[in-house]
N, C-alpha and C. Protein backbone atom coordinates (compact mmCIF):
# COMPACT_ATOMS: atom_id res chain seq x y z
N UNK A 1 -86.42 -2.10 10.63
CA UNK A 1 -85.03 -2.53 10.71
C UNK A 1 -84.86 -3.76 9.83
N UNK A 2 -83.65 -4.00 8.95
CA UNK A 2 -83.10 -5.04 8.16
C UNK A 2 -82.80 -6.13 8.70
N UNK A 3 -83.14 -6.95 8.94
CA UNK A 3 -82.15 -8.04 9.55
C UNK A 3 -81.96 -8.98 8.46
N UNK A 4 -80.43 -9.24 8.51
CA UNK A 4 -80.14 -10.51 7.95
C UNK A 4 -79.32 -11.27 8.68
N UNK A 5 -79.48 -12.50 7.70
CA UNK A 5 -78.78 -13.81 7.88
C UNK A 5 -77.41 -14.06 7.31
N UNK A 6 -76.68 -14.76 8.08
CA UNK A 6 -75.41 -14.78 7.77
C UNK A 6 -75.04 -15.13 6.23
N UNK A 7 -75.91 -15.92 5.83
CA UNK A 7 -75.59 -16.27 4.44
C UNK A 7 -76.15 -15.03 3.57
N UNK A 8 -76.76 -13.89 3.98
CA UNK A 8 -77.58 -12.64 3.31
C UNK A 8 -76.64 -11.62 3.51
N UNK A 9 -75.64 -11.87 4.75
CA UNK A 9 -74.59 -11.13 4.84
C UNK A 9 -73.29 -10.96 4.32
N UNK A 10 -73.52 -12.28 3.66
CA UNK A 10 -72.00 -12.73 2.98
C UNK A 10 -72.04 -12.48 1.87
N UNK A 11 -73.74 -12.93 1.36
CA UNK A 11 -73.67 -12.21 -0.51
C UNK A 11 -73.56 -11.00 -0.43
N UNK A 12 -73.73 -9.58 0.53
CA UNK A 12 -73.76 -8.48 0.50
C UNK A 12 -72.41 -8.12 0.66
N UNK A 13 -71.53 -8.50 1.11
CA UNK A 13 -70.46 -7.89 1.39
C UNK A 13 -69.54 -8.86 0.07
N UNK A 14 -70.26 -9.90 -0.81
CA UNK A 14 -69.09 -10.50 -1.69
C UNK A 14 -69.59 -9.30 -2.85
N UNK A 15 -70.57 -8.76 -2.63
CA UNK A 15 -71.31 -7.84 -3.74
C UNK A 15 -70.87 -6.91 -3.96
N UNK A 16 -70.47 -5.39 -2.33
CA UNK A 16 -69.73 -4.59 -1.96
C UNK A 16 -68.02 -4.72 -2.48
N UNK A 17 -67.88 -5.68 -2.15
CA UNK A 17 -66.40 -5.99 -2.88
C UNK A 17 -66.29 -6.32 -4.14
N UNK A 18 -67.22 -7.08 -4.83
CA UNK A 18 -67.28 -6.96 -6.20
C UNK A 18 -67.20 -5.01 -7.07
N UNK A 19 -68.10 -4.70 -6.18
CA UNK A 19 -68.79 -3.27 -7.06
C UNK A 19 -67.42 -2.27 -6.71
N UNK A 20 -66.72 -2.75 -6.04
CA UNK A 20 -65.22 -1.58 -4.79
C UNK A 20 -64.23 -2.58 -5.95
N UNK A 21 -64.36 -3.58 -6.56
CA UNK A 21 -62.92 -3.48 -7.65
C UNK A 21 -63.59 -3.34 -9.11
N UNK A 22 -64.79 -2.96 -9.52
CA UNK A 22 -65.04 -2.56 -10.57
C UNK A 22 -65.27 -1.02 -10.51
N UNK A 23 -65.46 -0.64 -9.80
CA UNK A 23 -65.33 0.64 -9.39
C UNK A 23 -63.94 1.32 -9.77
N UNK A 24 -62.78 0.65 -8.83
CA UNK A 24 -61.52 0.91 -9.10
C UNK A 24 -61.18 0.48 -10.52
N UNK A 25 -61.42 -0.25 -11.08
CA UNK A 25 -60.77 -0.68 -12.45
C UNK A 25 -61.63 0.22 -13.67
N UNK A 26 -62.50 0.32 -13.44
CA UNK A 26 -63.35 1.61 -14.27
C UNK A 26 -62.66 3.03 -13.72
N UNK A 27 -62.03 3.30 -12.96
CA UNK A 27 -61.26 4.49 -12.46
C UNK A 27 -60.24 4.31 -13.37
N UNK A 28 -58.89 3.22 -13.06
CA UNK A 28 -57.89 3.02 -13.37
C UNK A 28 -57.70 2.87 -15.22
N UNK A 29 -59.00 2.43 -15.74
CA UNK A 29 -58.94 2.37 -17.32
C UNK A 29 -59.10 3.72 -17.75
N UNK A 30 -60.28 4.76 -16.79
CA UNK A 30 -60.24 6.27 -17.27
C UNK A 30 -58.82 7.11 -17.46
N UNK A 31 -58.48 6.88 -16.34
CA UNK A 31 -56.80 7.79 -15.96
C UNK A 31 -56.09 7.34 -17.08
N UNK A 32 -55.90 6.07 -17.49
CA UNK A 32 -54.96 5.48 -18.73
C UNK A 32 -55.67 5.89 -20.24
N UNK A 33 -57.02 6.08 -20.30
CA UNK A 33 -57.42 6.92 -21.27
C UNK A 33 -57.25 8.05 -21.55
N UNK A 34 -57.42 8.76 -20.47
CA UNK A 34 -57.14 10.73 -20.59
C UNK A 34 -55.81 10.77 -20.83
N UNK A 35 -55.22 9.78 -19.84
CA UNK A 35 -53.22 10.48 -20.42
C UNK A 35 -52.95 9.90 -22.07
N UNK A 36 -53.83 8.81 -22.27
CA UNK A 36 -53.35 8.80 -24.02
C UNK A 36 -53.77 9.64 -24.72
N UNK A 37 -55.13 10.42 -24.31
CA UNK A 37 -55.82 11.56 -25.09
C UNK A 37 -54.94 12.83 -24.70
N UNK A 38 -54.33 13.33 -23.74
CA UNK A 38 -53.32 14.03 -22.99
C UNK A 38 -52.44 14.19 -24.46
N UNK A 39 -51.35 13.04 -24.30
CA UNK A 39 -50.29 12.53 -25.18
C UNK A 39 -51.01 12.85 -26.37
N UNK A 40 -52.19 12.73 -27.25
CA UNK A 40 -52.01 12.96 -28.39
C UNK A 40 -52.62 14.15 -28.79
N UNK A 41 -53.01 14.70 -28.05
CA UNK A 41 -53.36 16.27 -28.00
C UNK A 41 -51.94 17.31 -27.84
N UNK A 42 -51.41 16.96 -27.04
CA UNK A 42 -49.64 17.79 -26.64
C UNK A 42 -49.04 17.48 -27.88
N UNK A 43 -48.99 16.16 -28.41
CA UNK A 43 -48.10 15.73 -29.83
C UNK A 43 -48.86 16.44 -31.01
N UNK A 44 -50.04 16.78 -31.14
CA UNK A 44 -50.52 17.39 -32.17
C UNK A 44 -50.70 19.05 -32.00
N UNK A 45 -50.52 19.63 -31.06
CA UNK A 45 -49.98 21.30 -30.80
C UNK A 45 -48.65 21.48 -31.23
N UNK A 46 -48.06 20.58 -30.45
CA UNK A 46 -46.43 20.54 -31.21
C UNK A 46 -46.05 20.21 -32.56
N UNK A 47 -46.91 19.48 -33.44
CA UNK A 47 -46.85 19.47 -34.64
C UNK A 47 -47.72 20.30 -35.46
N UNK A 48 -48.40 21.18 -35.25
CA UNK A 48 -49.37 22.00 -35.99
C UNK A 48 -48.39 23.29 -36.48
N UNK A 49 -47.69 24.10 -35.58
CA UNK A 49 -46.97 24.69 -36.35
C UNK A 49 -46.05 24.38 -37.53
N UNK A 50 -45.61 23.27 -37.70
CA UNK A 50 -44.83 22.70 -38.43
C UNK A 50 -45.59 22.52 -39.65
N UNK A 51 -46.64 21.56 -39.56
CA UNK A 51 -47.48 21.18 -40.50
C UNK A 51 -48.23 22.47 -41.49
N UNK A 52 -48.26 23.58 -40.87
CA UNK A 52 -48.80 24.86 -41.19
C UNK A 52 -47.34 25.34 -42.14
N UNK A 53 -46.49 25.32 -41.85
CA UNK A 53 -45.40 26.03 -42.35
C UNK A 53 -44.77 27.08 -41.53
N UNK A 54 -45.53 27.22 -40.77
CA UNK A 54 -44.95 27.99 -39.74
C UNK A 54 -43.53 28.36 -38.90
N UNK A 55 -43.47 26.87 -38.72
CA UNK A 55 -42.09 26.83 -38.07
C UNK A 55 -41.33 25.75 -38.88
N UNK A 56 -39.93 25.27 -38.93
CA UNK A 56 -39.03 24.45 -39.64
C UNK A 56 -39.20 23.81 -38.93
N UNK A 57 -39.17 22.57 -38.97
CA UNK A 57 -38.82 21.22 -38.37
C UNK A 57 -37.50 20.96 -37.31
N UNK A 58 -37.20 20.83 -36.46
CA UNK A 58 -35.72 21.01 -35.71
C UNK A 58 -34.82 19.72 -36.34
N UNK A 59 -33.53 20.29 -36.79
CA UNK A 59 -32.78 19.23 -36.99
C UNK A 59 -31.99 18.66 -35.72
N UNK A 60 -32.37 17.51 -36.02
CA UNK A 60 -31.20 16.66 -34.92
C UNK A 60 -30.01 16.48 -34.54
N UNK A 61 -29.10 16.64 -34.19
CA UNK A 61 -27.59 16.72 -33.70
C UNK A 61 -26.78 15.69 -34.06
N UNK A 62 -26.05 15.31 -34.91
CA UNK A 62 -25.06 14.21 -34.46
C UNK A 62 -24.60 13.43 -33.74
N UNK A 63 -24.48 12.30 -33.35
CA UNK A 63 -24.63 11.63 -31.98
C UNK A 63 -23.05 12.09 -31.72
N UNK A 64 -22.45 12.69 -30.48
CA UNK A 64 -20.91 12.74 -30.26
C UNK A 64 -20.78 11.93 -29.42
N UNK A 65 -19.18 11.66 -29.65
CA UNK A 65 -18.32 11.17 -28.84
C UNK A 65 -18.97 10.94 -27.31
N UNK A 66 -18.36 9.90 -26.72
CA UNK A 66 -19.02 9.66 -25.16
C UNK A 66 -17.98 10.19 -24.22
N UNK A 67 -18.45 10.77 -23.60
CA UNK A 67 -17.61 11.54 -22.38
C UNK A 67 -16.10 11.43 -21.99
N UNK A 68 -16.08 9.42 -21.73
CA UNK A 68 -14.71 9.26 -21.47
C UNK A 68 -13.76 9.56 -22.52
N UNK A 69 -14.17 9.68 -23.32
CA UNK A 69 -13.13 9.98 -24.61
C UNK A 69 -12.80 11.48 -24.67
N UNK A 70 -13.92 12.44 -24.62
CA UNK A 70 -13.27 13.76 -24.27
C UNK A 70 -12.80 14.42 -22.90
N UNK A 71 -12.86 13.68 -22.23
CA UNK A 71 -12.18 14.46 -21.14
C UNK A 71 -10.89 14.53 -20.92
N UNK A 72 -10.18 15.84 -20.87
CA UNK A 72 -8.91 16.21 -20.22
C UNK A 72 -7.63 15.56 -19.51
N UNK A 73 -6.59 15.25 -19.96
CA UNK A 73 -5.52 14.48 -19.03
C UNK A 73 -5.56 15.20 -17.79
N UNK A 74 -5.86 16.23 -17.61
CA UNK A 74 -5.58 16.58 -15.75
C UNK A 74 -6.83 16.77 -15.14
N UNK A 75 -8.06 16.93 -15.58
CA UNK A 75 -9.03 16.29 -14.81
C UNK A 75 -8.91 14.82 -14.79
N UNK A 76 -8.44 13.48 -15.20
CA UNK A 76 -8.46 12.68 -15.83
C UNK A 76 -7.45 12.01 -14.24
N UNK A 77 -6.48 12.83 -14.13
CA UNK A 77 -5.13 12.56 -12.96
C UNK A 77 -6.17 13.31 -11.79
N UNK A 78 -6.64 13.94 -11.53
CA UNK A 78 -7.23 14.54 -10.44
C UNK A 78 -8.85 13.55 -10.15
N UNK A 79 -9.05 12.94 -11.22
CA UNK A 79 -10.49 11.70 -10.80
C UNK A 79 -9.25 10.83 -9.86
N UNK A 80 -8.42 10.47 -10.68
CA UNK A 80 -7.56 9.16 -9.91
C UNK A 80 -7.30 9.79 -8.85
N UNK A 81 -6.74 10.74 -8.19
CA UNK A 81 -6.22 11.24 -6.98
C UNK A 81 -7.23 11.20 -5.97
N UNK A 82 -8.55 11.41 -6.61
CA UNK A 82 -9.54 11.50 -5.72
C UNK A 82 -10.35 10.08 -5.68
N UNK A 83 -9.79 9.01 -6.47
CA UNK A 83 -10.24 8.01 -6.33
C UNK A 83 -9.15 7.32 -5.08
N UNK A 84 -8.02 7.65 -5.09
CA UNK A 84 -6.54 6.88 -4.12
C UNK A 84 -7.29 7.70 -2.62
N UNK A 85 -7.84 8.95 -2.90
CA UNK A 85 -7.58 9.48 -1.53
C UNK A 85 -9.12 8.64 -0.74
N UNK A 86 -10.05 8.41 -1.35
CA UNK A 86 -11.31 7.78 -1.01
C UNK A 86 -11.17 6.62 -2.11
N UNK A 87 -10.89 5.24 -1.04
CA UNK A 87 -11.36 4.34 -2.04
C UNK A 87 -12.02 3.62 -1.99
N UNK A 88 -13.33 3.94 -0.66
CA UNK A 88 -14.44 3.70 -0.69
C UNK A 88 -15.58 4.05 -1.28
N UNK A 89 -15.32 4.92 -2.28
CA UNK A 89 -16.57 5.43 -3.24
C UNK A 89 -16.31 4.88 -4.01
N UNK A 90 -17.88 4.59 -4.82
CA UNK A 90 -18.13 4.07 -6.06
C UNK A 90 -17.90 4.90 -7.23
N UNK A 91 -18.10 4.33 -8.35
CA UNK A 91 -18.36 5.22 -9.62
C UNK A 91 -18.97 6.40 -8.94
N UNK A 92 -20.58 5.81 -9.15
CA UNK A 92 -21.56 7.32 -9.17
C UNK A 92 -20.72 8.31 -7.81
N UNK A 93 -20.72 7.22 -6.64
CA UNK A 93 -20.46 8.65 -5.30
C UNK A 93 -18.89 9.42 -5.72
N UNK A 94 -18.45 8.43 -6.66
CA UNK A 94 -17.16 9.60 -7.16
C UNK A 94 -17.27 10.43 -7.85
N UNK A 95 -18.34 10.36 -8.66
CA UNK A 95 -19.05 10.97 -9.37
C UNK A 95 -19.54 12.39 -8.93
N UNK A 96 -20.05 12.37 -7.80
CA UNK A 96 -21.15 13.16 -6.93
C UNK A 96 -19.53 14.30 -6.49
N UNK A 97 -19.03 13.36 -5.83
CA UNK A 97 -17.52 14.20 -5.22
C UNK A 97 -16.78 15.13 -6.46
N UNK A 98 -16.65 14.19 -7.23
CA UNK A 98 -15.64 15.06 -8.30
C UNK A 98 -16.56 16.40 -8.54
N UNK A 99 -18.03 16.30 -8.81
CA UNK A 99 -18.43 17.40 -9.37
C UNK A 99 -18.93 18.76 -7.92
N UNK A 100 -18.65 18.09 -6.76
CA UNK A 100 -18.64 19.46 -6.12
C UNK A 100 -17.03 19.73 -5.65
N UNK A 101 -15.90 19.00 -5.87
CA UNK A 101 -14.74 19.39 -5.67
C UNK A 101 -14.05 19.85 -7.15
N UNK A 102 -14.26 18.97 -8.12
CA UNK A 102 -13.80 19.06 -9.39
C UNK A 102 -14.38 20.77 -10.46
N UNK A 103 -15.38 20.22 -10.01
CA UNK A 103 -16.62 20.86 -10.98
C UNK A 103 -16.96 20.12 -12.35
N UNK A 104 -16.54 18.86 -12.67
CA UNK A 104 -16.49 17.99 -13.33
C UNK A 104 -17.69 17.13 -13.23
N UNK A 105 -18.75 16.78 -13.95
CA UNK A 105 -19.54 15.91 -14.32
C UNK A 105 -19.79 15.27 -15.34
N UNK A 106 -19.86 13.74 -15.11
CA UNK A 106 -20.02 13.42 -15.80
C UNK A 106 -20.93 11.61 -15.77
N UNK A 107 -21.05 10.74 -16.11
CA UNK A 107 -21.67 9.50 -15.58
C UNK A 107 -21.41 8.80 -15.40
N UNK A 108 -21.43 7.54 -14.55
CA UNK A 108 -20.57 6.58 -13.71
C UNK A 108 -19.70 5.42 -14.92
N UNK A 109 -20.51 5.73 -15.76
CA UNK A 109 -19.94 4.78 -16.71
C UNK A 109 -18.09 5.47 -17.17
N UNK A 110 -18.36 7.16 -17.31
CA UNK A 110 -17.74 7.42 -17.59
C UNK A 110 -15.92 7.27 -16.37
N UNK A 111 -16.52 7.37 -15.52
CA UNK A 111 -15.49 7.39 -14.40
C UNK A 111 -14.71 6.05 -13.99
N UNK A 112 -15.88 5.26 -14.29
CA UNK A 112 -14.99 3.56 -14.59
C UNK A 112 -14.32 3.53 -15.67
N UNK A 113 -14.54 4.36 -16.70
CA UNK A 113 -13.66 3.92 -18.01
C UNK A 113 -12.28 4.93 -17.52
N UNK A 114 -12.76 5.89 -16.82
CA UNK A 114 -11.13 6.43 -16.44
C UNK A 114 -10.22 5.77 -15.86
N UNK A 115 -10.67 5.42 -14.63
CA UNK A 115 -9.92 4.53 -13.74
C UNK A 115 -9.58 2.99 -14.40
N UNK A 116 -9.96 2.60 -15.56
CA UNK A 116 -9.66 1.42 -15.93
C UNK A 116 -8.39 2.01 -17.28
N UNK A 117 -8.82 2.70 -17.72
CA UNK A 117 -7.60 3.58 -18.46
C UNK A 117 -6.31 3.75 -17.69
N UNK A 118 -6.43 4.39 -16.64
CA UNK A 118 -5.31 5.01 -15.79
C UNK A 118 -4.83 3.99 -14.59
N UNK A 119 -5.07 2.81 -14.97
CA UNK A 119 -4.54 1.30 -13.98
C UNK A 119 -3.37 2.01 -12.88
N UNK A 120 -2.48 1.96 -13.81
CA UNK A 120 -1.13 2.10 -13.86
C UNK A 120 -0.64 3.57 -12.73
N UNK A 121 -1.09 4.72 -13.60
CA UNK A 121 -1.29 5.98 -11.94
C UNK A 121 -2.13 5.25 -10.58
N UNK A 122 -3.23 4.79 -10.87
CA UNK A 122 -3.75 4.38 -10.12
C UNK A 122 -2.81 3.60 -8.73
N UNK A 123 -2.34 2.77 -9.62
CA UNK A 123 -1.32 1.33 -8.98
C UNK A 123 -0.01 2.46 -8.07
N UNK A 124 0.45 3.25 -9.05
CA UNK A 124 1.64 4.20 -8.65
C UNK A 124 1.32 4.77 -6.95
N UNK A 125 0.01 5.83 -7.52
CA UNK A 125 -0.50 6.49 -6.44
C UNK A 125 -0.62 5.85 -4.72
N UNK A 126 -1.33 4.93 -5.52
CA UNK A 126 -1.62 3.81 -3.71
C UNK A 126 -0.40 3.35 -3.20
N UNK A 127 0.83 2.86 -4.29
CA UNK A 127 1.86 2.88 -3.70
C UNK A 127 2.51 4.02 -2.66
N UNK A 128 2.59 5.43 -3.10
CA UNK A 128 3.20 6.07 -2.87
C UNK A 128 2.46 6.18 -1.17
N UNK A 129 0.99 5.92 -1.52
CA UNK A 129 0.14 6.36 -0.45
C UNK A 129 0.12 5.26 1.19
N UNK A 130 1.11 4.66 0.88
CA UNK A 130 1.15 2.96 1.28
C UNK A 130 2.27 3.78 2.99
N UNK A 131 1.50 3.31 3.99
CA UNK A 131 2.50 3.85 4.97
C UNK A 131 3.35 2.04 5.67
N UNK A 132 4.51 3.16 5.69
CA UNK A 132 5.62 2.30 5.81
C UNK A 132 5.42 2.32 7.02
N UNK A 133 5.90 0.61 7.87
CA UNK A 133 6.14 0.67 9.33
C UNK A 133 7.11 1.64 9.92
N UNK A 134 6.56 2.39 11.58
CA UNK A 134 7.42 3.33 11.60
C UNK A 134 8.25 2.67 12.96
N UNK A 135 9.70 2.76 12.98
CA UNK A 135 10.38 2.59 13.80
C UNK A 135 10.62 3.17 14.84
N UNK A 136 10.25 2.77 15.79
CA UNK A 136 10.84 3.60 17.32
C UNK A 136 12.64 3.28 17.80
N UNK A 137 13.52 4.60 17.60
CA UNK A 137 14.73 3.96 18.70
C UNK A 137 14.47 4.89 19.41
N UNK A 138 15.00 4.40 20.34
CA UNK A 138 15.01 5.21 21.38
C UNK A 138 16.40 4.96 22.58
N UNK A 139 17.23 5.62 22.86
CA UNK A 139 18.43 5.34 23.08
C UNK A 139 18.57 5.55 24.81
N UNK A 140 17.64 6.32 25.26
CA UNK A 140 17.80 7.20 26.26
C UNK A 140 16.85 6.46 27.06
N UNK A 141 17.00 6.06 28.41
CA UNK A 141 15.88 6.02 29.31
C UNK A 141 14.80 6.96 29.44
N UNK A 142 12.98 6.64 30.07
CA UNK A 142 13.06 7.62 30.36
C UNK A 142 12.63 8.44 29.11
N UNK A 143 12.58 8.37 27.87
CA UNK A 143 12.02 9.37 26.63
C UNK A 143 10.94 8.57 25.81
N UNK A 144 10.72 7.42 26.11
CA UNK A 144 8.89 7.38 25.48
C UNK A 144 8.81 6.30 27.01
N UNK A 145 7.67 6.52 27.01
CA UNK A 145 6.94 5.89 27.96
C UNK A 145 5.09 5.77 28.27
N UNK A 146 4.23 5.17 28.41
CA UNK A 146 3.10 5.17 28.50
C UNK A 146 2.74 4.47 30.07
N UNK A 147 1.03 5.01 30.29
CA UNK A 147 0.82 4.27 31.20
C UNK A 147 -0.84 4.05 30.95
N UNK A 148 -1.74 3.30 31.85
CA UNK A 148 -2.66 3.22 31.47
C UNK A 148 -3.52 2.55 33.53
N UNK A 149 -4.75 3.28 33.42
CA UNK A 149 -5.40 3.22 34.84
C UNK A 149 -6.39 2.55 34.38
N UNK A 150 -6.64 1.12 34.74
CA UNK A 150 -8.27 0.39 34.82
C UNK A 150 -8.35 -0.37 35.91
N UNK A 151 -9.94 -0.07 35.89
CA UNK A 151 -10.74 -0.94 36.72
C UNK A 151 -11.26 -1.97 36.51
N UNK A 152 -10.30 -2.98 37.58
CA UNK A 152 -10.91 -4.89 37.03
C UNK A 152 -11.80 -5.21 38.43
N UNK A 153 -12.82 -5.81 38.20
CA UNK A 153 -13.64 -6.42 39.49
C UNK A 153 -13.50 -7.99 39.62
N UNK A 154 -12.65 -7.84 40.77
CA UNK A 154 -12.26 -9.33 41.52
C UNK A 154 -13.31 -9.96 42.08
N UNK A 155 -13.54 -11.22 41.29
CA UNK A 155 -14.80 -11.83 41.57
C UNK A 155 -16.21 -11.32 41.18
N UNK A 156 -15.94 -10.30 40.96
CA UNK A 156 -17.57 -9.30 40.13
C UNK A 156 -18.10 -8.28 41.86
N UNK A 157 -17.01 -8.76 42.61
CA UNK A 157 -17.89 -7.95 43.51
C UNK A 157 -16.89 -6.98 44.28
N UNK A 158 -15.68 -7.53 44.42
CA UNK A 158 -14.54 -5.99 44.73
C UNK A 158 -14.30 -5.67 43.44
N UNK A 159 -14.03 -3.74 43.71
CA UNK A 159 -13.29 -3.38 42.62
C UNK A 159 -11.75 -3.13 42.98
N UNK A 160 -10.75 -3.52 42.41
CA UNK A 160 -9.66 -2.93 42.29
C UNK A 160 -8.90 -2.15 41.22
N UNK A 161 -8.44 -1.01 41.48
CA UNK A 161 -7.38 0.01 40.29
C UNK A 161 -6.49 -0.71 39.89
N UNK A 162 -6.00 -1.08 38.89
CA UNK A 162 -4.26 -1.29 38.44
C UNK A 162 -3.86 -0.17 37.79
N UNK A 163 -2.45 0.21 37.73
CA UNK A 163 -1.91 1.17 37.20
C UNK A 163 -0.57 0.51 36.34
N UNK A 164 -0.79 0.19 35.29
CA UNK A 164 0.60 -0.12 34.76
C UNK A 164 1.12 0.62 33.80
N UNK A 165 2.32 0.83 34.04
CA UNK A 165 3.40 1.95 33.34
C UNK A 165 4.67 1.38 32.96
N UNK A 166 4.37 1.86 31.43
CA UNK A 166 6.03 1.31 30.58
C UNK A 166 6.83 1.95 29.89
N UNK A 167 8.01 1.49 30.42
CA UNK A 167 8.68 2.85 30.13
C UNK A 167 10.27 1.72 28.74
């Protein structure tokens, strides 16, 4: 049997922990090696046909226009409608909404530039959406009236009912 001493125990376990992060860091430098050898193996399959003559080179696209600029005046009135009717969503969650109610997608950037475009509907809409105080007359005895039953505890230790009714 081994026995050691506390100070024989401490270099062994500062040793164990030495060899447990060179261990890991000789792991962690492999993995970052293979995926660069990965990466330039995938980039050189994809360029071998080319380089052969094989295939043409793909031409690149024109950069277009950004979204808010092509989209539609009546999808455009139907973001705002659905911005007045929820105007607790953000860009993106209006985002998310428009495209399963709309069928419209597009990116949050784009949906702020609508609503900053369309101030003005915007401003209109909430107006219209604005509820006016509603007036009660009532001329007649007897035709609105409410009442209401609770239980208050007198002193915390009787209970008593009240019933009050207004008519």
């Amino acid at each position: 049997m081994l026995r050691l001493h506390n100070r024989g125990c401490f270099f062994l376990v500062q040793v164990l922990l030495w060899l447990a992060v060179a261990v890991d860091e000789h792991r962690r430098r492999l993995a970052g090696r293979l995926k660069r050898w990965e990466r330039r193996v995938r980039r050189l399959y994809e360029r071998w046909p080319y380089a052969r003559g094989l295939r043409k080179p793909p031409r690149f696209a024109r950069r277009r226009f950004r979204a808010h600029n092509r989209t539609p005046d009546e999808i455009e009135v139907q973001v705002v409608r659905l911005h007045v009717e929820h105007p607790a969503l953000g860009a993106g969650q209006l985002g998310r909404l428009a495209e399963r109610v709309l069928g419209f997608s597009a990116a949050r950037e784009t949906f702020r530039q609508i609503l900053i475009r369309r101030r003005e509907l915007v401003a209109e809409l909430e107006q219209g959406r604005r509820r006016r105080r509603r007036r009660i007359d009532i001329r007649v005895p007897r035709k609105l009236w409410g009442a209401d039953l609770t239980l208050v505890w007198v002193l915390g230790i009787v209970p008593v009912w009240l019933l009050g009714i207004v008519d």
